[in-house]
PDB file of N, CA and C in Angstrom:
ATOM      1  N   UNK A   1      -5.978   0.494  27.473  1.00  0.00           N
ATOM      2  CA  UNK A   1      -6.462  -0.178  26.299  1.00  0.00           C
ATOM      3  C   UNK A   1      -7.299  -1.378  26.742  1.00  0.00           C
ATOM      4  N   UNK A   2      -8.364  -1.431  25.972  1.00  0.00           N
ATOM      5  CA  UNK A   2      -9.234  -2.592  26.708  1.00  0.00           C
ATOM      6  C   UNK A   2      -8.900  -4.082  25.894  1.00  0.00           C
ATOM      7  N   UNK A   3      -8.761  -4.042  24.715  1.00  0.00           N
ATOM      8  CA  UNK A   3      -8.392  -5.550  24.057  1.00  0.00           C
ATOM      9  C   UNK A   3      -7.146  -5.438  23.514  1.00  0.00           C
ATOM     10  N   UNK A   4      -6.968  -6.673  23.485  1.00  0.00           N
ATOM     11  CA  UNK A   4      -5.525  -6.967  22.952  1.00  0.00           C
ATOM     12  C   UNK A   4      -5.154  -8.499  22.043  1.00  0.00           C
ATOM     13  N   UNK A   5      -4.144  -8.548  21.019  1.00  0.00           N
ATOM     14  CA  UNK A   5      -3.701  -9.599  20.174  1.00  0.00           C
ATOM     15  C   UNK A   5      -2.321  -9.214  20.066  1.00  0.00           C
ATOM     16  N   UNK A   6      -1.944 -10.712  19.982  1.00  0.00           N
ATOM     17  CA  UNK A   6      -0.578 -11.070  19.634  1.00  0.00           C
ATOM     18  C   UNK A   6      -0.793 -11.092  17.776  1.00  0.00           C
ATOM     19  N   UNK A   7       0.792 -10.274  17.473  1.00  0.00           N
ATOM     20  CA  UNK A   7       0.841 -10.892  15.717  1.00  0.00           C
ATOM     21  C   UNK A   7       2.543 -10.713  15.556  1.00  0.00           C
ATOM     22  N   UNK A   8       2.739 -11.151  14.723  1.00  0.00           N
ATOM     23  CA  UNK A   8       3.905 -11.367  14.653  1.00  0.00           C
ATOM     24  C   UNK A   8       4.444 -11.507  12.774  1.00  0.00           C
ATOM     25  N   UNK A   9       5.511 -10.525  12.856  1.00  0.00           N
ATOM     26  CA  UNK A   9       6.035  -9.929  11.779  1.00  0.00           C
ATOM     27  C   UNK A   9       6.660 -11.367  10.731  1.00  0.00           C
ATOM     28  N   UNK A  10       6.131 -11.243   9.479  1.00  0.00           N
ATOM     29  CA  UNK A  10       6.319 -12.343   8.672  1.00  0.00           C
ATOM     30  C   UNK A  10       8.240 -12.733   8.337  1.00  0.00           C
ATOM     31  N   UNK A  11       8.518 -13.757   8.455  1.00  0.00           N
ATOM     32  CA  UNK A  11       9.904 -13.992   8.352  1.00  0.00           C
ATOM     33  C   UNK A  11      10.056 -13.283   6.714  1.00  0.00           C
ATOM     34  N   UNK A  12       8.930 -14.072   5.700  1.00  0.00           N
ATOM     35  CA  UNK A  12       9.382 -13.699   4.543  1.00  0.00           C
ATOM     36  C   UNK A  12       8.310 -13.031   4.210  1.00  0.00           C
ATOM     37  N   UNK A  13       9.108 -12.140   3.041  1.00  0.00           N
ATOM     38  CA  UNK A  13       7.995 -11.122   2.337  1.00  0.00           C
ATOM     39  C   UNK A  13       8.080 -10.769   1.388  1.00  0.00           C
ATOM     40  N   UNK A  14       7.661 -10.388   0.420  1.00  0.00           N
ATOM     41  CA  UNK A  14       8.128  -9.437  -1.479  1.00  0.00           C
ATOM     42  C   UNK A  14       8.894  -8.171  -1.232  1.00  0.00           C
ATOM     43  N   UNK A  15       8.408  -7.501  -0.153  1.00  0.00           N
ATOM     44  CA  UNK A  15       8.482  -5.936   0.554  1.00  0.00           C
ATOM     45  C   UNK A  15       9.843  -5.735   1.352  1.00  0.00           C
ATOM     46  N   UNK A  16      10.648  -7.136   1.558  1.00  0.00           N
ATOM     47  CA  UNK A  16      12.091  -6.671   2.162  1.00  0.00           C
ATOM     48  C   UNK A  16      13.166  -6.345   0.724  1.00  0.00           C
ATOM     49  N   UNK A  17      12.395  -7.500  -0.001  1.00  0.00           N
ATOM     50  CA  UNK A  17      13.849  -7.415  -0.648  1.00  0.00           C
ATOM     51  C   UNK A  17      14.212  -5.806  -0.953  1.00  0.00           C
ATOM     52  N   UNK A  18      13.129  -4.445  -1.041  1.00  0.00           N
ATOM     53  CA  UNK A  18      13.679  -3.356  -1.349  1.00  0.00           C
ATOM     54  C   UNK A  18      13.592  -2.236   0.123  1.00  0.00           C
ATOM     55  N   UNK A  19      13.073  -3.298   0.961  1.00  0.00           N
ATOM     56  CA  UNK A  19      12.783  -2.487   2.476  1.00  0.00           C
ATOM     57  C   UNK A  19      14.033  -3.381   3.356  1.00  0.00           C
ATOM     58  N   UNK A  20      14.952  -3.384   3.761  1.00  0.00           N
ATOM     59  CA  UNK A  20      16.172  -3.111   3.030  1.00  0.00           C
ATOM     60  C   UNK A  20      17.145  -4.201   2.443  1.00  0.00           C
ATOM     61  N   UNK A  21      17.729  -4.377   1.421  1.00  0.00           N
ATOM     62  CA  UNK A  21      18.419  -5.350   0.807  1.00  0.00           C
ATOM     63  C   UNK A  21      19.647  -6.071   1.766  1.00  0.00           C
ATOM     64  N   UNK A  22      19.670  -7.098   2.387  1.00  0.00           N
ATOM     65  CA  UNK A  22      20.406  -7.664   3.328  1.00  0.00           C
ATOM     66  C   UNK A  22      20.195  -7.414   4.531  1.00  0.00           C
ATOM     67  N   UNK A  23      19.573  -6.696   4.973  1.00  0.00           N
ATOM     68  CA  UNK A  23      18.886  -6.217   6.416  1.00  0.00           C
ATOM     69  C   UNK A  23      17.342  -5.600   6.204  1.00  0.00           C
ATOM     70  N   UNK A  24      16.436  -6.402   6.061  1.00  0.00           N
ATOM     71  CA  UNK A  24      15.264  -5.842   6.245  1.00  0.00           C
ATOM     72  C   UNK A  24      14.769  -5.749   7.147  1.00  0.00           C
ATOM     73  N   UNK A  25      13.960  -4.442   7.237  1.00  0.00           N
ATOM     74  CA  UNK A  25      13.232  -3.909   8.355  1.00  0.00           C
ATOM     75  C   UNK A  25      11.553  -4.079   7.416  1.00  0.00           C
ATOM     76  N   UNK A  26      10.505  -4.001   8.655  1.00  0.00           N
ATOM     77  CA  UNK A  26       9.068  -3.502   8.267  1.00  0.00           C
ATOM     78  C   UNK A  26       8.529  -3.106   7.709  1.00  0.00           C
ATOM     79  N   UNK A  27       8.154  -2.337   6.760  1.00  0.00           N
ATOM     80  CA  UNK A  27       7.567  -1.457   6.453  1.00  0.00           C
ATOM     81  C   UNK A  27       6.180  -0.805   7.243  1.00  0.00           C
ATOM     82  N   UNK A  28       6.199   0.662   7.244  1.00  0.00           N
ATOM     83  CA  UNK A  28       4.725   0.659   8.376  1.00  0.00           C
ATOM     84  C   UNK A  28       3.520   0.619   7.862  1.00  0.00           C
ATOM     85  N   UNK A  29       3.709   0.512   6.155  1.00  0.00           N
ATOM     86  CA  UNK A  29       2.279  -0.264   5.521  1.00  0.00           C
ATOM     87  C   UNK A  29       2.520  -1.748   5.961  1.00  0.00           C
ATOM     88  N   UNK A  30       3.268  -2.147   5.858  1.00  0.00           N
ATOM     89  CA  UNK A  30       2.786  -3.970   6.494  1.00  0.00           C
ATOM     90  C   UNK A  30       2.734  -3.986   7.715  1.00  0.00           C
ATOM     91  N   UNK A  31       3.036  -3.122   8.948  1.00  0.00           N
ATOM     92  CA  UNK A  31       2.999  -2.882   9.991  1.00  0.00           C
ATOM     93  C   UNK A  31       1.402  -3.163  10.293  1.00  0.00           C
ATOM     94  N   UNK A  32       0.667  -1.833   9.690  1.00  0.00           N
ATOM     95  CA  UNK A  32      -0.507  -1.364   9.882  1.00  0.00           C
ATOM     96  C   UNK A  32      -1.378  -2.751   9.395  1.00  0.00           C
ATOM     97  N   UNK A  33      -1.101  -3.218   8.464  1.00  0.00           N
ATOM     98  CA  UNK A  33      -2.094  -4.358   7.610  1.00  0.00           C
ATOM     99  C   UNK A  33      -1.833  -5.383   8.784  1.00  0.00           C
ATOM    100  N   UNK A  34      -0.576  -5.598   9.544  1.00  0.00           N
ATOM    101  CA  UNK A  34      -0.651  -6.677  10.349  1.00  0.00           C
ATOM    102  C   UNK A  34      -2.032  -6.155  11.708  1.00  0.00           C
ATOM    103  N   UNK A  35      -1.591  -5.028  12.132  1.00  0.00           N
ATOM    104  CA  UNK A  35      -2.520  -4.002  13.258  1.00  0.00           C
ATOM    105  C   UNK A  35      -3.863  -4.213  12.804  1.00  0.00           C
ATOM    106  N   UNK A  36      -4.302  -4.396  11.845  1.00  0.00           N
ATOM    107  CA  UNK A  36      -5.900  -3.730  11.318  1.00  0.00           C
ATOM    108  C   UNK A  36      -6.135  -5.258  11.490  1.00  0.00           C
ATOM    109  N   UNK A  37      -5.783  -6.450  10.685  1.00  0.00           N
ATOM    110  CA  UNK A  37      -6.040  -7.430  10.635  1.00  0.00           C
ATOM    111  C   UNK A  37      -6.090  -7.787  12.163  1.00  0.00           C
ATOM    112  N   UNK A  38      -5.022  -7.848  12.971  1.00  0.00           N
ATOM    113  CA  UNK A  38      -5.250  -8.100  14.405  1.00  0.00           C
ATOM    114  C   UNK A  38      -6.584  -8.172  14.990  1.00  0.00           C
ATOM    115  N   UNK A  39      -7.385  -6.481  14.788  1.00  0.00           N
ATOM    116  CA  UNK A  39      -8.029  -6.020  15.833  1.00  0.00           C
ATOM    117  C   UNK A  39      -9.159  -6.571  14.736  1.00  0.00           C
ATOM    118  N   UNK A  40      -9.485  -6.787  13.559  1.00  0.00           N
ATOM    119  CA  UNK A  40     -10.874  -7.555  13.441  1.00  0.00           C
ATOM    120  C   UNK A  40     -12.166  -6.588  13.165  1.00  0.00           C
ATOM    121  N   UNK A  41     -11.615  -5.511  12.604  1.00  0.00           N
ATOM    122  CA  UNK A  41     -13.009  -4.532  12.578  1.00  0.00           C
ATOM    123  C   UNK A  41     -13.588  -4.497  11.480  1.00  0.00           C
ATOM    124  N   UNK A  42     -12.485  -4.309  10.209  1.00  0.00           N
ATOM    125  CA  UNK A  42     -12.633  -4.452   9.364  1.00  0.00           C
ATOM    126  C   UNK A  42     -11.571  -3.578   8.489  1.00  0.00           C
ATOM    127  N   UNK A  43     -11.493  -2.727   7.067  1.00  0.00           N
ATOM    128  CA  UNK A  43     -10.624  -1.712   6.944  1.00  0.00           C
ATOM    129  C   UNK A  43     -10.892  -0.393   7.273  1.00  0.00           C
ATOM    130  N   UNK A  44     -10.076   0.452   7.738  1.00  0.00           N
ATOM    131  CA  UNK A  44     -10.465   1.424   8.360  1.00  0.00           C
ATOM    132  C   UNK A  44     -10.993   2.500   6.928  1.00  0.00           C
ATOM    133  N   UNK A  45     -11.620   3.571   7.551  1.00  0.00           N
ATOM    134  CA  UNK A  45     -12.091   4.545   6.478  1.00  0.00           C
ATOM    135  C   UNK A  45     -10.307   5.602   6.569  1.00  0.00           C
ATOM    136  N   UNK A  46     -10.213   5.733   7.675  1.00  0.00           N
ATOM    137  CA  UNK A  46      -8.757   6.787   7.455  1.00  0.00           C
ATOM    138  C   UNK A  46      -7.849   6.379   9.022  1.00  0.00           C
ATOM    139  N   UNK A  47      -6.719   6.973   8.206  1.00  0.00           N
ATOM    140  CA  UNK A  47      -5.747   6.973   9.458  1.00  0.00           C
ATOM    141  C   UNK A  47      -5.829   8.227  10.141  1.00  0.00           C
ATOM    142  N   UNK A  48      -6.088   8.651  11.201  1.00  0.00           N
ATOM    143  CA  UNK A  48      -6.444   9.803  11.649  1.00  0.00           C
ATOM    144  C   UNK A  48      -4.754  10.063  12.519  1.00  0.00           C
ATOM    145  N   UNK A  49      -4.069   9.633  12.767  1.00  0.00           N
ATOM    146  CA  UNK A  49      -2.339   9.492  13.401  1.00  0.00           C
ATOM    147  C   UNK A  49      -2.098   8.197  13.131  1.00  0.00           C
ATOM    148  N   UNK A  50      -0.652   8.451  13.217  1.00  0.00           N
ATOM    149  CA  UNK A  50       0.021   7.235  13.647  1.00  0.00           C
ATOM    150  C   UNK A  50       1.752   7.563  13.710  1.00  0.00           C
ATOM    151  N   UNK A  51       2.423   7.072  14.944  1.00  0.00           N
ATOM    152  CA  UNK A  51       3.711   7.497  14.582  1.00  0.00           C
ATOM    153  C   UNK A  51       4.634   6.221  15.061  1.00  0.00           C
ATOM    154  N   UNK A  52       5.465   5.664  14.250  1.00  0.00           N
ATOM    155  CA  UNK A  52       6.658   4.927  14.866  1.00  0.00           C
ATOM    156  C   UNK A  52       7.441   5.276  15.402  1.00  0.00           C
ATOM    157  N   UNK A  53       7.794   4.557  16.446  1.00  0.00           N
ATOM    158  CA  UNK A  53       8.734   4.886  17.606  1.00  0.00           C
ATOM    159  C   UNK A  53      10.153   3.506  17.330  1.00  0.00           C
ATOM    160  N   UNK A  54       9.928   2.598  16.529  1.00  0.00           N
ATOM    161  CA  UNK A  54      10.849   1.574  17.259  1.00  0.00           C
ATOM    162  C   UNK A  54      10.794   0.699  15.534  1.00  0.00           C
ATOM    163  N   UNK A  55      11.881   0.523  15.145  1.00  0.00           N
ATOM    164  CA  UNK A  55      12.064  -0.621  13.775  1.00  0.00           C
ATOM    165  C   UNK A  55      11.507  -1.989  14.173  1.00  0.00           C
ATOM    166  N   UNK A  56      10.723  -2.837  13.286  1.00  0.00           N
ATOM    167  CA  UNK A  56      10.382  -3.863  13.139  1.00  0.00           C
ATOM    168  C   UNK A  56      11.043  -4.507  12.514  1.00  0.00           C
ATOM    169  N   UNK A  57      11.929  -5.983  13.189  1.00  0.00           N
ATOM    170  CA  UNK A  57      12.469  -6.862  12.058  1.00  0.00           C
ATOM    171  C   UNK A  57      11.398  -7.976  12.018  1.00  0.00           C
ATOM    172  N   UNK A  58      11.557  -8.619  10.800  1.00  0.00           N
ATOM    173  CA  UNK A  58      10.995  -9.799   9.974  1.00  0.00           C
ATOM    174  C   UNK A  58      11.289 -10.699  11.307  1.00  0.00           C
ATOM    175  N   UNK A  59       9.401 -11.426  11.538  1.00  0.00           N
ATOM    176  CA  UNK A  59       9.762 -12.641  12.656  1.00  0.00           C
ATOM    177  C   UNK A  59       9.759 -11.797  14.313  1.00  0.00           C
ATOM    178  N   UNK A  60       9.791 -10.620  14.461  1.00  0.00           N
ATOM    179  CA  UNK A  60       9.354  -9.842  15.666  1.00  0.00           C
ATOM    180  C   UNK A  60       7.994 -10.312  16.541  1.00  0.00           C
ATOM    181  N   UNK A  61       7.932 -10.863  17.044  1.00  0.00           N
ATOM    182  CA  UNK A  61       6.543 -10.939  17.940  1.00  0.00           C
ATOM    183  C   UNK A  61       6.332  -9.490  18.703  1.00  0.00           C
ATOM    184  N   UNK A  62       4.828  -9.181  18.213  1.00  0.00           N
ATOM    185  CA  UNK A  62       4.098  -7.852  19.369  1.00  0.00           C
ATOM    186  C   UNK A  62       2.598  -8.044  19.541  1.00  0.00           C
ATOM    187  N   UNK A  63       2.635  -7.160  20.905  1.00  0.00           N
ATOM    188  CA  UNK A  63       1.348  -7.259  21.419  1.00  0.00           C
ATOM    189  C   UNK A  63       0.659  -6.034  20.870  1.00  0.00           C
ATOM    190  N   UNK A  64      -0.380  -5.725  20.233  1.00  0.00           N
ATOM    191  CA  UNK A  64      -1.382  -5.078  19.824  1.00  0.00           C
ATOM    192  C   UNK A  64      -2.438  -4.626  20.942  1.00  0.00           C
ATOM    193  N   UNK A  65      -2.820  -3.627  21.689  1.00  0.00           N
ATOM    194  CA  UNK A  65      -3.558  -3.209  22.296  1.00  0.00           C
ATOM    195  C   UNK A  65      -4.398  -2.256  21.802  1.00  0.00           C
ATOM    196  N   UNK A  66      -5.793  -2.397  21.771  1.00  0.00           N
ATOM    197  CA  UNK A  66      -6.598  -1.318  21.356  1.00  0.00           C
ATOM    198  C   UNK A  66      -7.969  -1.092  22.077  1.00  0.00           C
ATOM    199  N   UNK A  67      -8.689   0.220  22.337  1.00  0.00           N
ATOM    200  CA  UNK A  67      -9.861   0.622  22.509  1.00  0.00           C
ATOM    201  C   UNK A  67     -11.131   1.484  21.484  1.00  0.00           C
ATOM    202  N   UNK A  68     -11.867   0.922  21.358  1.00  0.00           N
ATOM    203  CA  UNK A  68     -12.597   1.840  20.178  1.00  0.00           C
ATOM    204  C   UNK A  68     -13.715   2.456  20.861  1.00  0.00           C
ATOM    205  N   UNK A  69     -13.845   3.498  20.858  1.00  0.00           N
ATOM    206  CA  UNK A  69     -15.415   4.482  20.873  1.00  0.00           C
ATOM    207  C   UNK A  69     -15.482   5.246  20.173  1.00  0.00           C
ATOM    208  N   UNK A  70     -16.426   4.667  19.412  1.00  0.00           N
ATOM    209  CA  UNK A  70     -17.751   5.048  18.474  1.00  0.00           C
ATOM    210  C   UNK A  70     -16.592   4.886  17.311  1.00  0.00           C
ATOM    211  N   UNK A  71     -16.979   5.348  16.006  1.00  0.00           N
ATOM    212  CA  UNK A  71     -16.157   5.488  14.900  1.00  0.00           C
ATOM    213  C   UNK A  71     -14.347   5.556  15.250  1.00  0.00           C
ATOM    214  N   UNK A  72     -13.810   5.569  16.292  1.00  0.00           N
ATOM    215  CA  UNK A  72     -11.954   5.581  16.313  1.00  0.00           C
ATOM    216  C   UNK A  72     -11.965   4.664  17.043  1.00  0.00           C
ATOM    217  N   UNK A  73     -10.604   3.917  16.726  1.00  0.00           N
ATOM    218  CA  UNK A  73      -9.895   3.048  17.441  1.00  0.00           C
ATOM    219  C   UNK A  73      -8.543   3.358  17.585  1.00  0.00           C
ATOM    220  N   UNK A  74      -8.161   3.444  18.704  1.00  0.00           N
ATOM    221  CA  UNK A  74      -6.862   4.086  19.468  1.00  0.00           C
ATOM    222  C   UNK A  74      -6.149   2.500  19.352  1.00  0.00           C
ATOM    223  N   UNK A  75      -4.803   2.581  18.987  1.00  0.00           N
ATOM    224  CA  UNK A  75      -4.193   1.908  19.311  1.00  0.00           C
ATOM    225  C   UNK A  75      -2.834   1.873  19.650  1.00  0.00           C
ATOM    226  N   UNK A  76      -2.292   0.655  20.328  1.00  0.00           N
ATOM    227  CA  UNK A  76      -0.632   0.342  20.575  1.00  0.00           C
ATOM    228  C   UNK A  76       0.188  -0.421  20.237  1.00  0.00           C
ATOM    229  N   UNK A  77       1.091  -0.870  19.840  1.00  0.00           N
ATOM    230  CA  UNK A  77       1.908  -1.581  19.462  1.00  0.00           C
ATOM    231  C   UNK A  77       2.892  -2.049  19.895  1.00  0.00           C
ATOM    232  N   UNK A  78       3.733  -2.458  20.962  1.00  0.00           N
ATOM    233  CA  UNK A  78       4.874  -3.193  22.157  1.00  0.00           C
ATOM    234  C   UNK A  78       5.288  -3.937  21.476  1.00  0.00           C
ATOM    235  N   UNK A  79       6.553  -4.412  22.133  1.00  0.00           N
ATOM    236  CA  UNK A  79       7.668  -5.469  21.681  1.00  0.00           C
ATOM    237  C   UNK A  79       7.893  -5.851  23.227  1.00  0.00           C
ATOM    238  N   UNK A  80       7.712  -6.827  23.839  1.00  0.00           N
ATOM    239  CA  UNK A  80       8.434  -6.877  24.879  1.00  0.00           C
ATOM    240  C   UNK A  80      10.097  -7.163  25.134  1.00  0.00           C
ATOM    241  N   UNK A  81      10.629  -6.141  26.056  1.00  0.00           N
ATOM    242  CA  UNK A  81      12.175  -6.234  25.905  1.00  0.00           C
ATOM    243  C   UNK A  81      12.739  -6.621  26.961  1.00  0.00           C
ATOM    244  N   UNK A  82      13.513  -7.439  27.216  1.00  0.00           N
ATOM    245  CA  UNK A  82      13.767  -7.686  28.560  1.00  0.00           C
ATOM    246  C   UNK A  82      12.723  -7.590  30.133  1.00  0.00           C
ATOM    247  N   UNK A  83      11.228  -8.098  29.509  1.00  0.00           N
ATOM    248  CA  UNK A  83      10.493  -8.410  30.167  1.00  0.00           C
ATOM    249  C   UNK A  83       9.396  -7.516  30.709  1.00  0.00           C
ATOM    250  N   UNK A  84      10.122  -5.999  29.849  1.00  0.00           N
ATOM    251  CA  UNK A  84       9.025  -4.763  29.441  1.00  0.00           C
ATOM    252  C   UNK A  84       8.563  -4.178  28.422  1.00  0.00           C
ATOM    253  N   UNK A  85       7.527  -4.149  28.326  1.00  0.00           N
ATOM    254  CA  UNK A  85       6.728  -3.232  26.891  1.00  0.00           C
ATOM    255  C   UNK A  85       7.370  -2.518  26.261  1.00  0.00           C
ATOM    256  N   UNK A  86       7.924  -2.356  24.984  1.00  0.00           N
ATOM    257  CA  UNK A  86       8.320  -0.968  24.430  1.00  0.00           C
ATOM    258  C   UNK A  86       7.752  -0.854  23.511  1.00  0.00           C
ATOM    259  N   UNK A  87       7.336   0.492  23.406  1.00  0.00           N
ATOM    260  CA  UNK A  87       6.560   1.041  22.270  1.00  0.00           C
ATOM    261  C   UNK A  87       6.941   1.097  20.708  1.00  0.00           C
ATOM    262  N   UNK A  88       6.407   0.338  20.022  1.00  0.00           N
ATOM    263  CA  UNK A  88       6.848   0.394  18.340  1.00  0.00           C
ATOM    264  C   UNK A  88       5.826   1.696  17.757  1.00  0.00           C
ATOM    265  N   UNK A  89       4.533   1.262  18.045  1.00  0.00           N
ATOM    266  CA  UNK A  89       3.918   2.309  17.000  1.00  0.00           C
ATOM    267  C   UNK A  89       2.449   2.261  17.964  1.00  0.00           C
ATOM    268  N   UNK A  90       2.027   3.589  17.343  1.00  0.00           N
ATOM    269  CA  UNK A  90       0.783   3.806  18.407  1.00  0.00           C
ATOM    270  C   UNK A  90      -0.472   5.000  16.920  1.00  0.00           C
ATOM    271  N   UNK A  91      -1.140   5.290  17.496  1.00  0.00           N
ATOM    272  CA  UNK A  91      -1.930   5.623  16.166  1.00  0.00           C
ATOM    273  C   UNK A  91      -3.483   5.731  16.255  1.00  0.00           C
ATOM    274  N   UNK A  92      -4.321   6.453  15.959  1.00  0.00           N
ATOM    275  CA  UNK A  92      -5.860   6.484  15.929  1.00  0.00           C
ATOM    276  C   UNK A  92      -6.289   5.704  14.180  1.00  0.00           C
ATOM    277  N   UNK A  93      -7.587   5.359  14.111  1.00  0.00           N
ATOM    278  CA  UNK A  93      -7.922   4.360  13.219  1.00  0.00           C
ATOM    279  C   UNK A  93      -9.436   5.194  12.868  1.00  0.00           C
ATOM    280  N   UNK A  94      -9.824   5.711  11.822  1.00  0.00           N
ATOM    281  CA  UNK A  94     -11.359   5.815  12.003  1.00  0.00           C
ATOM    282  C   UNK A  94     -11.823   4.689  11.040  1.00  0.00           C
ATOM    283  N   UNK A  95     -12.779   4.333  11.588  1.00  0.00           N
ATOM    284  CA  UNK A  95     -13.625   3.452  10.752  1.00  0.00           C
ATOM    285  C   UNK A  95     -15.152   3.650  10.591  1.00  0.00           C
TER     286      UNK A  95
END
């Protein structure tokens, strides 16, 4: 992946109280809106993949890695865990 941004999952949100009630997790529409906003392109025309691998809690810091050629942007999503990358979500972008 050639560029990369830090973003980090909002403590509060409208979207936990029913994503889940006393334990909220992510949602991978706010996931993605955090991802798109990251990388700065603009909104994408379609999601061409995308698959989660790993739950997001509220307040999570991740690193965003992406490469684009021509119309797609490939991207990654990490959590670092004990001082290694793990994969949350990964995914193609057309724009």
């Amino acid at each position: 992946m050639d560029q990369e941004s830090q973003i980090r999952a909002p403590l509060e949100h409208p979207c936990y109280a029913g994503h889940f009630p006393g334990r909220p997790i992510v949602p991978g529409v706010l996931l993605l809106d955090l991802v798109v906003e990251a990388i700065g392109q603009g909104a994408p025309r379609a999601l061409a993949a995308v698959k989660f691998h790993q739950a997001v809690l509220p307040g999570d810091a991740l690193t965003v890695r992406w490469r684009r050629e021509e119309s797609r942007l490939s991207f990654r999503c990490e959590r670092s865990t004990a001082g290694q990358p793990a994969l949350v979500a990964d995914g193609v972008l057309t724009l």
